[in-house]
C-alpha atoms as a PDB file:
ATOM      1  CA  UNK A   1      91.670 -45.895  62.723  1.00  0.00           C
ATOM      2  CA  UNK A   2      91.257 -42.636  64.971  1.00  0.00           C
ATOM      3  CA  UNK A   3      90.176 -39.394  63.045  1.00  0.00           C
ATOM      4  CA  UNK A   4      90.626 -35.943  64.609  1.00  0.00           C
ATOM      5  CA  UNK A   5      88.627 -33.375  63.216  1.00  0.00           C
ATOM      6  CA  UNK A   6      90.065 -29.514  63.085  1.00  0.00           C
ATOM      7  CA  UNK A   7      87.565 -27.995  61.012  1.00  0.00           C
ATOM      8  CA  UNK A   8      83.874 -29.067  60.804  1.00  0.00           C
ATOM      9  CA  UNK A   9      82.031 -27.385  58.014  1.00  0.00           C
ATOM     10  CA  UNK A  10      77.977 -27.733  57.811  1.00  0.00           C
ATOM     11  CA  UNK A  11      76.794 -27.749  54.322  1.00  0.00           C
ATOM     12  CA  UNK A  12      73.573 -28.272  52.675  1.00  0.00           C
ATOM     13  CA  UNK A  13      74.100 -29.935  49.135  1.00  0.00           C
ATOM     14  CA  UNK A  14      75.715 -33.270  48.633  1.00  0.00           C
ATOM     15  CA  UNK A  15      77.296 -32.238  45.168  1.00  0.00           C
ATOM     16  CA  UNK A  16      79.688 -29.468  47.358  1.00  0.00           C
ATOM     17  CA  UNK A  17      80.613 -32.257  50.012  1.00  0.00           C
ATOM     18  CA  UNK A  18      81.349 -34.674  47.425  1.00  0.00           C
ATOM     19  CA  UNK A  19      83.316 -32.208  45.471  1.00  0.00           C
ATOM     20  CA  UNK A  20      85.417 -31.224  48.393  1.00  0.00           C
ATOM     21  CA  UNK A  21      86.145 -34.540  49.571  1.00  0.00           C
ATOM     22  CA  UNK A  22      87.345 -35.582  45.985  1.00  0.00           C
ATOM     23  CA  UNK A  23      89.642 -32.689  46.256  1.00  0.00           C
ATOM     24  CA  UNK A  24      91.611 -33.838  49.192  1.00  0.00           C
ATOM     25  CA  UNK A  25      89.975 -31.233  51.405  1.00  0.00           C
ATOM     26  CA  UNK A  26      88.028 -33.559  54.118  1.00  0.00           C
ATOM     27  CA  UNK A  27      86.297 -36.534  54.831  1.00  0.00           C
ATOM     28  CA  UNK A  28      81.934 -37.114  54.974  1.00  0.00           C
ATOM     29  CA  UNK A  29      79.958 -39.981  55.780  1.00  0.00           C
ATOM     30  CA  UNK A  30      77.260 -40.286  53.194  1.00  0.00           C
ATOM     31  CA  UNK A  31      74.327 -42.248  51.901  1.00  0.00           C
ATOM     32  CA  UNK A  32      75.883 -44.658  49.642  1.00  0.00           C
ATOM     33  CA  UNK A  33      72.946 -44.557  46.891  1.00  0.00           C
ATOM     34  CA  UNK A  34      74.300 -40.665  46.696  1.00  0.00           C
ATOM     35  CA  UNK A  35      77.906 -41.380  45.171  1.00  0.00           C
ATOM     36  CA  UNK A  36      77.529 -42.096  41.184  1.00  0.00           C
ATOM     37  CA  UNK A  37      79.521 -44.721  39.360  1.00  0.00           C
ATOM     38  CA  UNK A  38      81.283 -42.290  37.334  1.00  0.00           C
ATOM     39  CA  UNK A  39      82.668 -40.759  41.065  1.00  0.00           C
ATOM     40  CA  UNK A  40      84.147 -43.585  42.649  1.00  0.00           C
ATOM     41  CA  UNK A  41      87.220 -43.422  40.772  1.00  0.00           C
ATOM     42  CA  UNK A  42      87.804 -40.182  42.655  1.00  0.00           C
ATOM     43  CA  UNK A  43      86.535 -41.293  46.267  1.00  0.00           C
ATOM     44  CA  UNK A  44      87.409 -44.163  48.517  1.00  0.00           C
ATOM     45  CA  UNK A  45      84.414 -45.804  49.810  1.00  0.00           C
ATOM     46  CA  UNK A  46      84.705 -47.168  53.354  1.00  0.00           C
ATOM     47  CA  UNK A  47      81.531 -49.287  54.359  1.00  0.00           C
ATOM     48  CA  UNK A  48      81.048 -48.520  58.438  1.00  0.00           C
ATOM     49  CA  UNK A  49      81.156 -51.236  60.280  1.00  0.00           C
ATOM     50  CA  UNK A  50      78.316 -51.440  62.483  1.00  0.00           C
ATOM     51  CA  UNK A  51      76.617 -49.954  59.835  1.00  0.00           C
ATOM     52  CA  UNK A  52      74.923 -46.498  60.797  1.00  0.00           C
ATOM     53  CA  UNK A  53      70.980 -46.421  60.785  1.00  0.00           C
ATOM     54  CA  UNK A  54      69.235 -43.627  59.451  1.00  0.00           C
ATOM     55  CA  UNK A  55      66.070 -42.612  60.964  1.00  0.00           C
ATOM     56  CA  UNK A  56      63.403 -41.112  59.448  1.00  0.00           C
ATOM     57  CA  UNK A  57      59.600 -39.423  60.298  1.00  0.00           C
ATOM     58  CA  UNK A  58      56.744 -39.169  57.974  1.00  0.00           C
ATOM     59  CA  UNK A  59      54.673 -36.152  58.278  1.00  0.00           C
ATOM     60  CA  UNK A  60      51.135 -35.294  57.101  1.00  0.00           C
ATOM     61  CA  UNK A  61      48.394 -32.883  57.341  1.00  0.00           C
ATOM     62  CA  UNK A  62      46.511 -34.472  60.891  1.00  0.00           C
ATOM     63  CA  UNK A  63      43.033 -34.206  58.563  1.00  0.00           C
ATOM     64  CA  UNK A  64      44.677 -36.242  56.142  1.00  0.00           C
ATOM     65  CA  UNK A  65      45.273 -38.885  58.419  1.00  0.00           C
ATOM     66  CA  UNK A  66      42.099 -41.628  57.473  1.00  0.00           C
ATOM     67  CA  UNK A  67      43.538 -40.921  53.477  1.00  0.00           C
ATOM     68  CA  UNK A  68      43.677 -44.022  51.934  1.00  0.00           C
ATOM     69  CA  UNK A  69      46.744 -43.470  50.143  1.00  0.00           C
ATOM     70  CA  UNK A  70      48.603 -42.009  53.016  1.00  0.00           C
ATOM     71  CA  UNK A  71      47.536 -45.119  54.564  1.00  0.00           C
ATOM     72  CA  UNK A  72      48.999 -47.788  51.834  1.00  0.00           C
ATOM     73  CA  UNK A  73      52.314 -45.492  51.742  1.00  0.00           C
ATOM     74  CA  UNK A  74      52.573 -46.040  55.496  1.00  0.00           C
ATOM     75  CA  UNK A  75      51.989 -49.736  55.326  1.00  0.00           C
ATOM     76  CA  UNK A  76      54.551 -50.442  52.394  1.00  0.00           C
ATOM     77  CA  UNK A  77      57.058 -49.002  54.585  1.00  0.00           C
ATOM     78  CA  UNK A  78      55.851 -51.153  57.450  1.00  0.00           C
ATOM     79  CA  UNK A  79      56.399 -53.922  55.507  1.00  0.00           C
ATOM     80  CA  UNK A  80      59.442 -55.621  55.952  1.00  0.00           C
ATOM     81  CA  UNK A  81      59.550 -57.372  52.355  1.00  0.00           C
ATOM     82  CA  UNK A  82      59.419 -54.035  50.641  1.00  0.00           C
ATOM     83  CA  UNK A  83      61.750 -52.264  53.198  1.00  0.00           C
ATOM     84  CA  UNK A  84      65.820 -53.760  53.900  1.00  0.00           C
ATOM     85  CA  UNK A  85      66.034 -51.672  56.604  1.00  0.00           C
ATOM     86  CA  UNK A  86      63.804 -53.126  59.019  1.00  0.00           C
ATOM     87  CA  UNK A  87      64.743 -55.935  60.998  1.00  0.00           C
ATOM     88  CA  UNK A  88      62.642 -59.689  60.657  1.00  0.00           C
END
């Protein structure tokens, strides 16, 4: 399927995109731990195929950065048995 875009719209809240998309008005790619149950009678959920992969960065005060806790947070997401998105 080819999809040509006329209008691109940036928007900040989820709720809005989700709103306008259920309305006919556009299409958004979204995280899919963001659509409710209750809304997927009104959207059509199309997995991507690859899958897209979502980077993300950690940031911290540099004098916090012997904390302990800071520390164990980094290492649980390190860890691939707590994490699904990192490869074995």
């Amino acid at each position: 399927m080819r999809i040509t875009t006329s209008v691109l719209i940036e928007v900040k809240s989820t709720e809005f995109i989700k709103e306008w998309v259920s309305k006919g008005k556009g299409i958004s790619v979204l995280i899919k731990r963001s659509i409710l149950e209750d809304e997927k009678r009104d959207l059509k959920i199309i997995p991507l195929i690859p899958p897209l992969l979502l980077e993300i960065s950690i940031l911290f005060l540099k004098s916090m950065k012997y904390n302990i806790w800071i520390q164990k947070f980094i290492d649980h997401l390190r860890n691939p048995a707590y994490n699904p998105f990192l490869q074995p």
